[in-house]
PDB file of N, CA and C in Angstrom:
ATOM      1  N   UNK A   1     -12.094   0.225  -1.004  1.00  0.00           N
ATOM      2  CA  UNK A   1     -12.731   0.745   0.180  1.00  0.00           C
ATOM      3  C   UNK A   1     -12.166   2.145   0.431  1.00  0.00           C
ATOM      4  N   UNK A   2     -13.086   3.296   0.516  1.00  0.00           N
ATOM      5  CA  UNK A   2     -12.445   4.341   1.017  1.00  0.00           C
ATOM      6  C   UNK A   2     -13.042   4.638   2.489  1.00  0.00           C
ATOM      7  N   UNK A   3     -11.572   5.498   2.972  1.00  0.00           N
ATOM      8  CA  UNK A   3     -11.527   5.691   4.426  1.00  0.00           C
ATOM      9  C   UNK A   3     -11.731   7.117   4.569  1.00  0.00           C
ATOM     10  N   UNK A   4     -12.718   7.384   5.748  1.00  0.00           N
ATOM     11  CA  UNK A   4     -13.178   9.036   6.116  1.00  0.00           C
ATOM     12  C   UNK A   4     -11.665   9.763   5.685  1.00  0.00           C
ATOM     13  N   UNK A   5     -10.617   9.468   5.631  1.00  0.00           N
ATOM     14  CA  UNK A   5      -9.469   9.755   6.203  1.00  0.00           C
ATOM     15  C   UNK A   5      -8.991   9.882   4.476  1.00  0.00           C
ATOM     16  N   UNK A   6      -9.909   9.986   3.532  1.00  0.00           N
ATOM     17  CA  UNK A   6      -9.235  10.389   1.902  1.00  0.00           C
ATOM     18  C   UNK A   6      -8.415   9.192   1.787  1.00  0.00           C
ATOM     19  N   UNK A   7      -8.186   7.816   2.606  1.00  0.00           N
ATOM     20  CA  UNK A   7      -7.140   6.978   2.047  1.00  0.00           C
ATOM     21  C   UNK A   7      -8.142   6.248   1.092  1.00  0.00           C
ATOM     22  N   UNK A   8      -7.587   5.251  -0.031  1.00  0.00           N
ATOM     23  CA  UNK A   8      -8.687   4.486  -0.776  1.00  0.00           C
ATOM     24  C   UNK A   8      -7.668   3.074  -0.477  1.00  0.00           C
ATOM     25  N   UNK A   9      -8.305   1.989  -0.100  1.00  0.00           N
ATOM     26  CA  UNK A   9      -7.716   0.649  -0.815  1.00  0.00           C
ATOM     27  C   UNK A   9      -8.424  -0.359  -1.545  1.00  0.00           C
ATOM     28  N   UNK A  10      -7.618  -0.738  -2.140  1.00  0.00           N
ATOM     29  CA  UNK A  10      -8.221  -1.992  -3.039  1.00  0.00           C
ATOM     30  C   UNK A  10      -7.485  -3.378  -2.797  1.00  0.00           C
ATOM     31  N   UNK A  11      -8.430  -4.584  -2.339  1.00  0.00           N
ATOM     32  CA  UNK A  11      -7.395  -5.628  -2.819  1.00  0.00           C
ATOM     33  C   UNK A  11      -8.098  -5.860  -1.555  1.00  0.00           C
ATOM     34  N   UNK A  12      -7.216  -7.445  -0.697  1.00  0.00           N
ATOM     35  CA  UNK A  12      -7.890  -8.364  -0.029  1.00  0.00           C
ATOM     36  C   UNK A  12      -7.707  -7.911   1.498  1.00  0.00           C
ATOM     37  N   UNK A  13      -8.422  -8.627   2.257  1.00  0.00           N
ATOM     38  CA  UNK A  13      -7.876  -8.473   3.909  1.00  0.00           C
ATOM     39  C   UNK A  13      -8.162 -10.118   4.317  1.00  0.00           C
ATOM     40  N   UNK A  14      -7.838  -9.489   5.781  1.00  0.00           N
ATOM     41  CA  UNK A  14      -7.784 -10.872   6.771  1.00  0.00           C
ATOM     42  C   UNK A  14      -7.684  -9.990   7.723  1.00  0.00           C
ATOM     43  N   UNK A  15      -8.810 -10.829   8.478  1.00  0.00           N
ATOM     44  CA  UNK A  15      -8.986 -10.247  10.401  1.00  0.00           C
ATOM     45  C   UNK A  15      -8.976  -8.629  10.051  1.00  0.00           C
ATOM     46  N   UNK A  16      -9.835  -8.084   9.339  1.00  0.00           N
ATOM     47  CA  UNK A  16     -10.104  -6.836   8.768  1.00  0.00           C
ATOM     48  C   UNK A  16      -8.824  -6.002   8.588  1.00  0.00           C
ATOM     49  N   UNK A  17      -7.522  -6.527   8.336  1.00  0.00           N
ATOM     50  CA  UNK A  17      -6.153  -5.887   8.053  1.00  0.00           C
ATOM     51  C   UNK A  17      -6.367  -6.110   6.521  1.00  0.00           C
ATOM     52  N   UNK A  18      -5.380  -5.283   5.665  1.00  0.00           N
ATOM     53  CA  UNK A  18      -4.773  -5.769   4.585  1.00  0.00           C
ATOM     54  C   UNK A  18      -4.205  -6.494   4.799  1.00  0.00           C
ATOM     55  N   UNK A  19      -4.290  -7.953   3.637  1.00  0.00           N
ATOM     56  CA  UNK A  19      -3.360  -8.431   4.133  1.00  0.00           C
ATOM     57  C   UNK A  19      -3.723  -9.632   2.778  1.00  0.00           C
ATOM     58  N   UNK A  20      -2.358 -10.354   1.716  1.00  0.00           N
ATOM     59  CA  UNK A  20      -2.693 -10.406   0.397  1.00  0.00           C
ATOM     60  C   UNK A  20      -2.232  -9.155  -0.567  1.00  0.00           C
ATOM     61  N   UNK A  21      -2.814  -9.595  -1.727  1.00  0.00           N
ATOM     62  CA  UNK A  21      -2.614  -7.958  -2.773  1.00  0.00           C
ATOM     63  C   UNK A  21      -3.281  -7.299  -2.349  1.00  0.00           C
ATOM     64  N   UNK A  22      -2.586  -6.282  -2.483  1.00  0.00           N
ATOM     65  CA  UNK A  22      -3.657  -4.825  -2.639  1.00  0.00           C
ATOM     66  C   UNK A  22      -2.630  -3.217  -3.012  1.00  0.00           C
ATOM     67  N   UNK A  23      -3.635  -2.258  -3.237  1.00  0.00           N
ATOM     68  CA  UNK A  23      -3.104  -1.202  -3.320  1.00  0.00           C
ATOM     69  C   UNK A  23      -3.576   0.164  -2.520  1.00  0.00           C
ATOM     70  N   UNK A  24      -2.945   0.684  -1.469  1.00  0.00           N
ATOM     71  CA  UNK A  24      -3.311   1.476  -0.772  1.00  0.00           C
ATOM     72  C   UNK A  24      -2.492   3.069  -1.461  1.00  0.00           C
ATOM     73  N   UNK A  25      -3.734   3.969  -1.641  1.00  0.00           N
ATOM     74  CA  UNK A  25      -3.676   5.132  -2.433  1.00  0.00           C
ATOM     75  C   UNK A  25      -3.793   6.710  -1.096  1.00  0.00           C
ATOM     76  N   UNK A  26      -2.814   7.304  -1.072  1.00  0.00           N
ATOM     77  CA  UNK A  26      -3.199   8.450   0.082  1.00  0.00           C
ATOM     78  C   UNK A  26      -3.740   9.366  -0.477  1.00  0.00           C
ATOM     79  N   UNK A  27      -3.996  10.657   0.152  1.00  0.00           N
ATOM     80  CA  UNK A  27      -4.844  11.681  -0.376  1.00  0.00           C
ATOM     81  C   UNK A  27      -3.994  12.353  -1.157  1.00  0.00           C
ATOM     82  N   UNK A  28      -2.436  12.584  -0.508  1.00  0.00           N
ATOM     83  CA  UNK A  28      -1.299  13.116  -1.183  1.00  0.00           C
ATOM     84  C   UNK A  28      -1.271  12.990  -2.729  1.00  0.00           C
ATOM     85  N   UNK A  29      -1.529  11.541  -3.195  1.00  0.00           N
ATOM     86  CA  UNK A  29      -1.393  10.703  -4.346  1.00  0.00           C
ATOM     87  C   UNK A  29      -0.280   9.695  -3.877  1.00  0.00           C
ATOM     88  N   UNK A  30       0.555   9.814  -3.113  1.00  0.00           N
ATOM     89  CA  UNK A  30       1.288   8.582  -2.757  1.00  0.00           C
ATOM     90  C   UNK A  30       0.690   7.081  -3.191  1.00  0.00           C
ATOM     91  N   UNK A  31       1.069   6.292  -3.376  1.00  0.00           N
ATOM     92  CA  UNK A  31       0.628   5.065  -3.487  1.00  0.00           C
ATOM     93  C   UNK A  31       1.594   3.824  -3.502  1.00  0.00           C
ATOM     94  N   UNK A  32       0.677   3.217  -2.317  1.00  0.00           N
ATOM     95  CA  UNK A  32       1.918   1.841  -2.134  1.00  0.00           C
ATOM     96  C   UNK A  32       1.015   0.729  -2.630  1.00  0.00           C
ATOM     97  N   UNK A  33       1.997   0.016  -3.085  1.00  0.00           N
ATOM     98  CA  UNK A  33       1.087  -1.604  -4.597  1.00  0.00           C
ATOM     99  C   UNK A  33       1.665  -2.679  -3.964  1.00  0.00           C
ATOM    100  N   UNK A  34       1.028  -3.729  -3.362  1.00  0.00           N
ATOM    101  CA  UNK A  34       2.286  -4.776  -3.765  1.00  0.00           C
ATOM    102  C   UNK A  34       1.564  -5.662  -2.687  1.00  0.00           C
ATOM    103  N   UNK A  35       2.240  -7.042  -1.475  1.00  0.00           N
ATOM    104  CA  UNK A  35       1.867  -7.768  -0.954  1.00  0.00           C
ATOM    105  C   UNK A  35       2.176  -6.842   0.581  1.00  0.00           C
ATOM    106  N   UNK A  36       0.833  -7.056   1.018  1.00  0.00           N
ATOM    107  CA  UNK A  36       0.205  -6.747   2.438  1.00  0.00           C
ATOM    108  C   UNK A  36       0.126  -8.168   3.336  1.00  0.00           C
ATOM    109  N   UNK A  37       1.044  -7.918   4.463  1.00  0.00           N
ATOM    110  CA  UNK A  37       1.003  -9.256   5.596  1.00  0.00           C
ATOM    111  C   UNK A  37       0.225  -7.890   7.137  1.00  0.00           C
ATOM    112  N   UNK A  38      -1.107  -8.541   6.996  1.00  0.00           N
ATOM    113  CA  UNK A  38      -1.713  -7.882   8.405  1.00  0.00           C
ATOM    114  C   UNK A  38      -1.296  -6.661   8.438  1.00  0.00           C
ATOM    115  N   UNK A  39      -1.943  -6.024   7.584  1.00  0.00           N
ATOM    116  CA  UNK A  39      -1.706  -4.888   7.690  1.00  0.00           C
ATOM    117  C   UNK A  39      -0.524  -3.938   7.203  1.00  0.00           C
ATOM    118  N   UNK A  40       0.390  -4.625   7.016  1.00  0.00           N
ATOM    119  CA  UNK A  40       1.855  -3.905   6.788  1.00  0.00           C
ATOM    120  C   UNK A  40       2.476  -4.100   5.386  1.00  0.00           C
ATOM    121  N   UNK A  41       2.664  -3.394   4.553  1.00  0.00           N
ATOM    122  CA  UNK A  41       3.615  -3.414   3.223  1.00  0.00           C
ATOM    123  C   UNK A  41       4.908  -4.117   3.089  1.00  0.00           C
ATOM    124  N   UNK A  42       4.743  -5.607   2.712  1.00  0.00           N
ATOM    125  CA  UNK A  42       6.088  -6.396   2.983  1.00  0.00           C
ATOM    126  C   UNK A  42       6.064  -7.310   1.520  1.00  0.00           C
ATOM    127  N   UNK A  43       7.794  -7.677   1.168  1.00  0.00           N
ATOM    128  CA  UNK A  43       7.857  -8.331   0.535  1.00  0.00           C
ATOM    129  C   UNK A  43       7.869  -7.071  -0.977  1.00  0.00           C
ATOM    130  N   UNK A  44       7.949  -7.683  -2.328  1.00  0.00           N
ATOM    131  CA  UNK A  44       7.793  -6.937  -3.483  1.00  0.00           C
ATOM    132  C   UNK A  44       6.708  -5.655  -3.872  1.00  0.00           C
ATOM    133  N   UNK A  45       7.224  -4.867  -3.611  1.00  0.00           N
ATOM    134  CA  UNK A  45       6.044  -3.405  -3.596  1.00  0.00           C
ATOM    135  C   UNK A  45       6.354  -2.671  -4.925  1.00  0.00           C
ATOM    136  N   UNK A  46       5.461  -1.560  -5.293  1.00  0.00           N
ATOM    137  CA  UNK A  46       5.793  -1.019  -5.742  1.00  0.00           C
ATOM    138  C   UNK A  46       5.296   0.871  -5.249  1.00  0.00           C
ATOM    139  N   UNK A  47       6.166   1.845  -4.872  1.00  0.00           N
ATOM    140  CA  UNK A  47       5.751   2.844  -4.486  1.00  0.00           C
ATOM    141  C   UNK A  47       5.873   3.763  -5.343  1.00  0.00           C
ATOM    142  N   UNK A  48       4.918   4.800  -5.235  1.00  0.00           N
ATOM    143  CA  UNK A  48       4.469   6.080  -6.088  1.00  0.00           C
ATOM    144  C   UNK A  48       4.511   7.159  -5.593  1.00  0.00           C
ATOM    145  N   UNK A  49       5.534   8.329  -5.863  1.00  0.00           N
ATOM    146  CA  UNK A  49       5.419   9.279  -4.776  1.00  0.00           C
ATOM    147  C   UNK A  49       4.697  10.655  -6.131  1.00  0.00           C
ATOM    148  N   UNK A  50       3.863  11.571  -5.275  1.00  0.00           N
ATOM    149  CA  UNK A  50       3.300  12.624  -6.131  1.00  0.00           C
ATOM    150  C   UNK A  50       4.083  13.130  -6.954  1.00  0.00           C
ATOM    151  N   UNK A  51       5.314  13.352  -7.053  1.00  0.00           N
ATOM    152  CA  UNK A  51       6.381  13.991  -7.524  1.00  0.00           C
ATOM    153  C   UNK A  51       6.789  13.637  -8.809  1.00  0.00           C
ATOM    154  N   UNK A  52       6.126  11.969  -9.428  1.00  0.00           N
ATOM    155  CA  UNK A  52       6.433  11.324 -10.320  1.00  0.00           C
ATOM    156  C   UNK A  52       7.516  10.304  -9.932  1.00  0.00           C
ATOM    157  N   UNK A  53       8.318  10.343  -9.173  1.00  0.00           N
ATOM    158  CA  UNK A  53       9.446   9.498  -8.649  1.00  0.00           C
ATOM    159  C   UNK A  53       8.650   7.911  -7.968  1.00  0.00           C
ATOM    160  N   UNK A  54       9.276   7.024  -8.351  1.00  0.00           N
ATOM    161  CA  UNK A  54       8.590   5.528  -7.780  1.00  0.00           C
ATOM    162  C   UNK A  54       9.829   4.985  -7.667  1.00  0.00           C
ATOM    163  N   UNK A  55       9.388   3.509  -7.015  1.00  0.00           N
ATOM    164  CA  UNK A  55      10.010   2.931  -6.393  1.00  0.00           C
ATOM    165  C   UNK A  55       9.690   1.322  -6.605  1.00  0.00           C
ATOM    166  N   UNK A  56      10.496   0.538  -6.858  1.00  0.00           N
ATOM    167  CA  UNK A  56      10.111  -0.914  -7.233  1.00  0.00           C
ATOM    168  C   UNK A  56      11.020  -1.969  -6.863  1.00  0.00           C
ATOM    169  N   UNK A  57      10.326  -2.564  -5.874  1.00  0.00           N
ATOM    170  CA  UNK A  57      11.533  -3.719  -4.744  1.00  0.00           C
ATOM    171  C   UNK A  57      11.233  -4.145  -3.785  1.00  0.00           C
ATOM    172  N   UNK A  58      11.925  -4.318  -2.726  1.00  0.00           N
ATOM    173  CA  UNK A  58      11.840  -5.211  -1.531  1.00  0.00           C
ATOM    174  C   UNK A  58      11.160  -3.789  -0.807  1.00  0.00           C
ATOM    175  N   UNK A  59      10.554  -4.105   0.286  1.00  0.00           N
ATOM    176  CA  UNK A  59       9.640  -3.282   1.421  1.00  0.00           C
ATOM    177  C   UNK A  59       9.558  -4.315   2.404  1.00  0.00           C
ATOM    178  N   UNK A  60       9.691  -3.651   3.666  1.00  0.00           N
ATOM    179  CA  UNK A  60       9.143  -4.791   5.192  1.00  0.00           C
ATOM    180  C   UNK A  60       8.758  -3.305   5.808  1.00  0.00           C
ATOM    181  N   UNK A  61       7.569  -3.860   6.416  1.00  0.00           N
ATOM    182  CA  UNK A  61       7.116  -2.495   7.255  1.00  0.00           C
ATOM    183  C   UNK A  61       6.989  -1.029   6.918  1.00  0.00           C
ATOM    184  N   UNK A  62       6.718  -1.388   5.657  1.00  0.00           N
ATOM    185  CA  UNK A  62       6.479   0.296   4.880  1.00  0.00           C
ATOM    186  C   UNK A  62       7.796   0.770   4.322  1.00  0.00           C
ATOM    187  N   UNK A  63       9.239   0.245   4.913  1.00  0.00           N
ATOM    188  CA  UNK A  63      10.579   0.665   4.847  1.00  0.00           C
ATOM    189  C   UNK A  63      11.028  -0.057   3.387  1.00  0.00           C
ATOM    190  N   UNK A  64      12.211   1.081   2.795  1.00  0.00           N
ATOM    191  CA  UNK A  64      12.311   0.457   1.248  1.00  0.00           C
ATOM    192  C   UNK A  64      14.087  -0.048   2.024  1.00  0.00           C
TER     193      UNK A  64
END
Protein backbone atom coordinates (compact mmCIF):
# COMPACT_ATOMS: atom_id res chain seq x y z
CA UNK A 1 0.00 0.00 0.00
CA UNK A 2 1.42 3.34 -0.74
CA UNK A 3 0.78 6.45 1.32
CA UNK A 4 0.28 10.20 -0.25
CA UNK A 5 3.11 10.65 2.21
CA UNK A 6 5.96 8.52 -0.29
CA UNK A 7 5.72 5.82 2.66
CA UNK A 8 5.06 2.19 0.92
CA UNK A 9 3.95 -0.91 3.12
CA UNK A 10 3.60 -4.33 2.54
CA UNK A 11 2.34 -7.11 4.70
CA UNK A 12 -0.83 -7.55 6.99
CA UNK A 13 -3.07 -5.23 9.26
CA UNK A 14 -5.72 -5.38 11.88
CA UNK A 15 -8.27 -2.62 12.81
CA UNK A 16 -6.53 -0.87 9.73
CA UNK A 17 -2.98 -0.73 11.83
CA UNK A 18 -0.05 -2.82 10.83
CA UNK A 19 -0.07 -5.26 12.65
CA UNK A 20 1.54 -9.14 11.80
CA UNK A 21 4.50 -9.14 9.11
CA UNK A 22 5.18 -6.53 7.19
CA UNK A 23 7.64 -4.11 5.78
CA UNK A 24 7.34 -0.43 6.02
CA UNK A 25 9.72 1.47 3.37
CA UNK A 26 10.21 5.60 3.83
CA UNK A 27 10.85 7.95 1.11
CA UNK A 28 14.40 8.43 2.66
CA UNK A 29 14.96 4.60 1.76
CA UNK A 30 14.93 3.77 5.44
CA UNK A 31 13.23 0.57 5.93
CA UNK A 32 11.85 -1.21 8.90
CA UNK A 33 11.04 -5.40 8.27
CA UNK A 34 9.91 -7.45 10.86
CA UNK A 35 6.66 -8.08 13.31
CA UNK A 36 4.11 -5.13 13.62
CA UNK A 37 1.72 -5.22 16.96
CA UNK A 38 -1.06 -2.29 16.03
CA UNK A 39 0.75 -0.36 14.46
CA UNK A 40 4.15 -0.30 16.15
CA UNK A 41 7.57 -2.17 15.22
CA UNK A 42 8.00 -4.78 18.06
CA UNK A 43 9.67 -7.89 18.72
CA UNK A 44 12.52 -9.24 15.87
CA UNK A 45 13.04 -6.43 13.14
CA UNK A 46 15.18 -5.85 10.81
CA UNK A 47 16.26 -2.02 9.96
CA UNK A 48 17.79 -0.38 6.86
CA UNK A 49 19.21 2.90 7.02
CA UNK A 50 20.08 4.82 3.41
CA UNK A 51 23.61 4.91 4.32
CA UNK A 52 23.95 1.09 3.83
CA UNK A 53 24.23 0.53 7.68
CA UNK A 54 21.30 -2.04 9.11
CA UNK A 55 20.28 -3.31 11.95
CA UNK A 56 19.02 -6.87 13.06
CA UNK A 57 17.29 -7.63 16.60
CA UNK A 58 15.02 -6.86 19.22
CA UNK A 59 12.77 -3.43 18.53
CA UNK A 60 9.62 -2.30 20.89
CA UNK A 61 8.16 0.86 19.68
CA UNK A 62 10.35 1.65 16.77
CA UNK A 63 13.36 1.74 19.59
CA UNK A 64 16.45 -0.70 18.90
Amino acid sequence: MKFPNGFIYTGEFSFYKFHGLGKLTFPSGQIFDGNWVYGSLCGNAKIFYPQGQFYYGEVKNFKR
